[in-house]
C-alpha atoms as a PDB file:
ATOM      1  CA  UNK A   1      36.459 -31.643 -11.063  1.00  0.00           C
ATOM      2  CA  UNK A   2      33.046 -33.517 -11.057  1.00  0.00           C
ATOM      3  CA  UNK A   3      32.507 -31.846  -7.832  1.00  0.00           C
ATOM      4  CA  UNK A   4      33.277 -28.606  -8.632  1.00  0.00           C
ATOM      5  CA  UNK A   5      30.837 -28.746 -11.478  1.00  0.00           C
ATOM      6  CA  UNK A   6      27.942 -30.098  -9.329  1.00  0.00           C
ATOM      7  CA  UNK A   7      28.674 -27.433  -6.980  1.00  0.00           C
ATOM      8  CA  UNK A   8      28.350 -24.801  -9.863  1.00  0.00           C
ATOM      9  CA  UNK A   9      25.253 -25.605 -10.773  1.00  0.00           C
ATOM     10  CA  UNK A  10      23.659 -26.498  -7.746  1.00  0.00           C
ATOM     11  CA  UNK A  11      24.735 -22.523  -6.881  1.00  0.00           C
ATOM     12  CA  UNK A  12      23.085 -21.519 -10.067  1.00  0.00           C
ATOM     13  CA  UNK A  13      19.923 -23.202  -9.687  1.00  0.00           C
ATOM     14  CA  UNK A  14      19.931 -21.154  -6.120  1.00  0.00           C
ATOM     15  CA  UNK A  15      20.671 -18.576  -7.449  1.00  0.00           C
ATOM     16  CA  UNK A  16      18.153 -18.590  -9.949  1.00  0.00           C
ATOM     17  CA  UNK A  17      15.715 -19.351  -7.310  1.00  0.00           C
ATOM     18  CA  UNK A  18      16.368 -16.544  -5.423  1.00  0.00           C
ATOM     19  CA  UNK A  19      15.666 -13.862  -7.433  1.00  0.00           C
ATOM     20  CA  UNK A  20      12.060 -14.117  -8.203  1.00  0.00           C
ATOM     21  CA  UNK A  21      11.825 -14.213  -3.870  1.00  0.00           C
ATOM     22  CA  UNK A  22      14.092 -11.135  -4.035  1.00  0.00           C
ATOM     23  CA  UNK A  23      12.085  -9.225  -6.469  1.00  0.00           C
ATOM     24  CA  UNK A  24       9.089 -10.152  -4.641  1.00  0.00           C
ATOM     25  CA  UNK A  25      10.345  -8.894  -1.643  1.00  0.00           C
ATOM     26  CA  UNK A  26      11.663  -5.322  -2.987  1.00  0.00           C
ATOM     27  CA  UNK A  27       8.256  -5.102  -4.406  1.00  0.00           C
ATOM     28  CA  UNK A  28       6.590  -5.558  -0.732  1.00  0.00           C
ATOM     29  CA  UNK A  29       8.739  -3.352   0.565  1.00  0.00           C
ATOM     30  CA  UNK A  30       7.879  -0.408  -1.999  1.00  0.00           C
ATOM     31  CA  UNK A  31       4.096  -1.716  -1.874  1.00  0.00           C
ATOM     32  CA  UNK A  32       4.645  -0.332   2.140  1.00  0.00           C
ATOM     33  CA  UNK A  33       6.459   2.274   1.574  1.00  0.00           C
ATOM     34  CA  UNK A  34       4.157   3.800  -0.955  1.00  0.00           C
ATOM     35  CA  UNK A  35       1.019   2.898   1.403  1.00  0.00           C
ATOM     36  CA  UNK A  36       3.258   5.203   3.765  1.00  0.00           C
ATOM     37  CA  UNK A  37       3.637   7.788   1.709  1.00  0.00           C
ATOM     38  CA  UNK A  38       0.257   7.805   0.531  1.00  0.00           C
ATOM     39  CA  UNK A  39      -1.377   8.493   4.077  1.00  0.00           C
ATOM     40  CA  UNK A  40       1.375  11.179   4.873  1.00  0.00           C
ATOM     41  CA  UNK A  41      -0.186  12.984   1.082  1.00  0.00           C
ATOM     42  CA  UNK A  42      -3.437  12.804   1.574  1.00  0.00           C
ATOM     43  CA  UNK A  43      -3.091  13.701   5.660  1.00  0.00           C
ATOM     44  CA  UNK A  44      -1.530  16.941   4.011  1.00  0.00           C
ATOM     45  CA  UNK A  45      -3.387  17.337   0.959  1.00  0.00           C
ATOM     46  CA  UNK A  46      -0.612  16.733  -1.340  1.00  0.00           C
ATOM     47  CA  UNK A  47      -2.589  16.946  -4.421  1.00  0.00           C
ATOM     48  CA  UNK A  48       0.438  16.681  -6.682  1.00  0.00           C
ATOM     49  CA  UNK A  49       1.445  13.456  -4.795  1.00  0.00           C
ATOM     50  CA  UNK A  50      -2.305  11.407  -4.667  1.00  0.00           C
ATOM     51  CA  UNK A  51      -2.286  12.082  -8.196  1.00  0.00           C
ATOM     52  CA  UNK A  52       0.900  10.346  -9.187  1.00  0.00           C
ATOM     53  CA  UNK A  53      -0.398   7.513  -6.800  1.00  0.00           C
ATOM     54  CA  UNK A  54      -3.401   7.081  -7.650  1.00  0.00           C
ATOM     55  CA  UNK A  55      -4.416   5.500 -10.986  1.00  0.00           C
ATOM     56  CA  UNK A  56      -6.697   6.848 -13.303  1.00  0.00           C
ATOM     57  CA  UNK A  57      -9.219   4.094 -13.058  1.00  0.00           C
ATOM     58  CA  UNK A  58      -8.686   4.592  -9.137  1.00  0.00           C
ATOM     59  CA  UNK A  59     -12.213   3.519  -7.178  1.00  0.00           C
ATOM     60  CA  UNK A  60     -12.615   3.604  -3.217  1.00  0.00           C
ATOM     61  CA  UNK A  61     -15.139   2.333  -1.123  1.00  0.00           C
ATOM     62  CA  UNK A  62     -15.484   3.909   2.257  1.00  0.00           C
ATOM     63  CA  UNK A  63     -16.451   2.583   5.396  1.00  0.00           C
ATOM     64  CA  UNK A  64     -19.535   4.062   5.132  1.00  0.00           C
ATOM     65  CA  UNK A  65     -20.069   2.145   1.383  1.00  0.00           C
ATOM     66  CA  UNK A  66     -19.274   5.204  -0.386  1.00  0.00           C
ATOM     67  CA  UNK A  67     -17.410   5.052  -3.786  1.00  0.00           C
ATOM     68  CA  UNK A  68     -15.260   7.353  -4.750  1.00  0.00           C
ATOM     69  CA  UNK A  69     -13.043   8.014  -7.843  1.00  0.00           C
ATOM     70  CA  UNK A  70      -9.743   9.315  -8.130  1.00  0.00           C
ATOM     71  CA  UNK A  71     -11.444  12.856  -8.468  1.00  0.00           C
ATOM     72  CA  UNK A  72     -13.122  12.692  -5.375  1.00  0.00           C
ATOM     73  CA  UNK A  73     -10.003  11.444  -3.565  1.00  0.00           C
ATOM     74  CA  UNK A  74      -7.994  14.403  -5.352  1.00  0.00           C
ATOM     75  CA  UNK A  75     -10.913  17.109  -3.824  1.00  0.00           C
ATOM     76  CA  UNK A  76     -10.700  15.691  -0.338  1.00  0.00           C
ATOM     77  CA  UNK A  77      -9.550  17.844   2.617  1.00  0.00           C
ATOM     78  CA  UNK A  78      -6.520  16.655   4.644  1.00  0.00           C
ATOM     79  CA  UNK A  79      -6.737  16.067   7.881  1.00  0.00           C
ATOM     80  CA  UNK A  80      -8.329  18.867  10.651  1.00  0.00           C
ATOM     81  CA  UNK A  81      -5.660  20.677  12.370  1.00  0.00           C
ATOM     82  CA  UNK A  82      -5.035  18.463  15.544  1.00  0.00           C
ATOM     83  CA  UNK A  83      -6.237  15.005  14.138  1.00  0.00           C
ATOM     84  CA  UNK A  84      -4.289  12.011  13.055  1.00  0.00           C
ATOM     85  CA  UNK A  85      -3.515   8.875  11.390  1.00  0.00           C
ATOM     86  CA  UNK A  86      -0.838   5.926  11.810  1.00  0.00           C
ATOM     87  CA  UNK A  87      -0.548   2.758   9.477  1.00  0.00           C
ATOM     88  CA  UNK A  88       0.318  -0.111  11.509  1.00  0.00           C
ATOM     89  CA  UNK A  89       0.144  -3.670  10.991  1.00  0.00           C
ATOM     90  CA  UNK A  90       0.783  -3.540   6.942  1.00  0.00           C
ATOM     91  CA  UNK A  91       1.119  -6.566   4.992  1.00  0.00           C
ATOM     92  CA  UNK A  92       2.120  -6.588   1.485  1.00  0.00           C
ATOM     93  CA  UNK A  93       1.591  -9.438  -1.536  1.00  0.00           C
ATOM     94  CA  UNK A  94       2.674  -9.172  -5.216  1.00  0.00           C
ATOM     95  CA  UNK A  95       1.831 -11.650  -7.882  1.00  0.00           C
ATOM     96  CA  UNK A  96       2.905 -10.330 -11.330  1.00  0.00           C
ATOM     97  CA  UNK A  97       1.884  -6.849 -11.880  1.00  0.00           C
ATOM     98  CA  UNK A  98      -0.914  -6.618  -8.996  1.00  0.00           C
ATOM     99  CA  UNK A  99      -0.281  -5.832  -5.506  1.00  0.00           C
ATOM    100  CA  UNK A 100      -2.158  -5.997  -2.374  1.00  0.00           C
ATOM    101  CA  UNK A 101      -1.688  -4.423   0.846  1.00  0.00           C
ATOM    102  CA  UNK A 102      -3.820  -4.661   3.649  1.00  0.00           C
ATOM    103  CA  UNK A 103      -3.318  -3.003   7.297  1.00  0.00           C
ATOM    104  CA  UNK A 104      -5.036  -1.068   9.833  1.00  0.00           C
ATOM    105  CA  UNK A 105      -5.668   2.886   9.766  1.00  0.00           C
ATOM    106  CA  UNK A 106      -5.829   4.460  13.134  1.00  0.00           C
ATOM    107  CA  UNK A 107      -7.548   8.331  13.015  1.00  0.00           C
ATOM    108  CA  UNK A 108      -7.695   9.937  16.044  1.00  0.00           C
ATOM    109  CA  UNK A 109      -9.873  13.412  15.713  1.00  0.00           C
ATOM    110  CA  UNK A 110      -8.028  15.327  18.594  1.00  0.00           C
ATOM    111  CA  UNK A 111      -4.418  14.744  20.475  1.00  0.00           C
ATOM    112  CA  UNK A 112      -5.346  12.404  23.469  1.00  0.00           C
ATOM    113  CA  UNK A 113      -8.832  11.331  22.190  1.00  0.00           C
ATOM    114  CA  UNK A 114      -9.445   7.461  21.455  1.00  0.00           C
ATOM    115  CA  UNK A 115      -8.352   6.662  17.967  1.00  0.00           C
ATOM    116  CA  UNK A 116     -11.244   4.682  15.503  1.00  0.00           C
ATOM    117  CA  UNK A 117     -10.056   1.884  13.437  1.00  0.00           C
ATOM    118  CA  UNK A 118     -10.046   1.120   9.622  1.00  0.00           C
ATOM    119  CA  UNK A 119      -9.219  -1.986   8.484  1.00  0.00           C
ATOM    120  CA  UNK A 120      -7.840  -1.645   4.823  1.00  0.00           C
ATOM    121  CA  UNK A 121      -7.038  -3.506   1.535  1.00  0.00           C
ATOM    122  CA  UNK A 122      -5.600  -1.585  -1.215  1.00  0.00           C
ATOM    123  CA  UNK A 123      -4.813  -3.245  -4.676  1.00  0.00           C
ATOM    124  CA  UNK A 124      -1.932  -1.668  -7.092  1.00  0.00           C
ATOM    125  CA  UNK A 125      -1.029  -2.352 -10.560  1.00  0.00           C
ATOM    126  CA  UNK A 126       2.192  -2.189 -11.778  1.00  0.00           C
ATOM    127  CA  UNK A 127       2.693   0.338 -14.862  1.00  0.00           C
ATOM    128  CA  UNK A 128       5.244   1.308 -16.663  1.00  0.00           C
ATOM    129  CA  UNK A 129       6.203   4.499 -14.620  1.00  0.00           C
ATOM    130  CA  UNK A 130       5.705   2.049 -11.067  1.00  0.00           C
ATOM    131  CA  UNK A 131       2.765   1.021  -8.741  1.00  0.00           C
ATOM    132  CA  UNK A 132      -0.393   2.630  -8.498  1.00  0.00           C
ATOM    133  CA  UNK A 133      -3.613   2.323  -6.525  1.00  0.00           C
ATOM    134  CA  UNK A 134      -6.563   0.805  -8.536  1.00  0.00           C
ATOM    135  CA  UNK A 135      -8.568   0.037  -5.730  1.00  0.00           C
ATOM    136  CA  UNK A 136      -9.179   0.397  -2.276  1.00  0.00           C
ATOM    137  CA  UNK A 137     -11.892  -0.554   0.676  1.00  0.00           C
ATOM    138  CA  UNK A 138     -11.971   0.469   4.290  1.00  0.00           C
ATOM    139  CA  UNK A 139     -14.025  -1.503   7.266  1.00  0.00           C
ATOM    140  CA  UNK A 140     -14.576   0.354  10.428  1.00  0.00           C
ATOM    141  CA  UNK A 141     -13.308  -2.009  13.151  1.00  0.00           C
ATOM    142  CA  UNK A 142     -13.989  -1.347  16.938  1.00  0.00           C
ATOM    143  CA  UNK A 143     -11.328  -1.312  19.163  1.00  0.00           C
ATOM    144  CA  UNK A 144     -10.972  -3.739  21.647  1.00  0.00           C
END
């Protein structure tokens, strides 16, 4: 009986344990997700989908030092016909109700023609209706 009692709670304090790393996780795996879907909208102009993404406060800075607001973001072209982007390399990090992802942003101008490289770190906030992007900074990285 004493056993079975030990073994109880030693499963609850796992358990317990486990969620908080489980949450996390889920939350890292949106955080990428969304950084997905966020290049596909703005590669398309999907003005209706950068704005749900994008916070109000929203502030880039480009690689070229730029900033921009969430209005500027919102008025940007999509992509030229025959350019275009991949995510790759995406990490994700949650602590409370911030989130940071950071990756690497391949554009390529033309099918075939040598891609340039943005390194990236994006930081969401959790709100009430889900993530969105309060921040975000781009590096221009050669390739090697």
């Amino acid at each position: 009986m004493k056993l079975a009692a030990i073994l109880t709670t030693v499963g609850l304090l796992l358990a317990s344990t486990a969620s908080p790393a489980s949450a996390a996780t889920q939350d890292e795996v949106a955080l990428i997700a969304l950084e997905q879907s966020w290049a596909k909208a703005a590669s398309s102009h999907d003005e209706a989908a950068l704005d749900k993404l994008l916070d109000d406060s929203y502030v880039e800075v480009t690689a070229n030092g730029t900033h921009r607001r969430k209005a500027d973001a919102l008025a940007a072209p999509g992509l030229p016909a025959g350019s275009s982007q991949s995510l790759d390399e995406l990490k994700a990090q949650v602590s409370g109700d911030i989130g940071v992802v950071t990756g690497v942003n391949y554009y390529s101008p033309a099918p075939g023609s040598v891609a340039t490289k943005y390194v990236f770190t994006d930081v969401y906030a959790r709100r009430p209706d889900g993530w969105h992007v309060i921040s975000s900074r781009m590096s221009l990285r050669p390739l090697r």
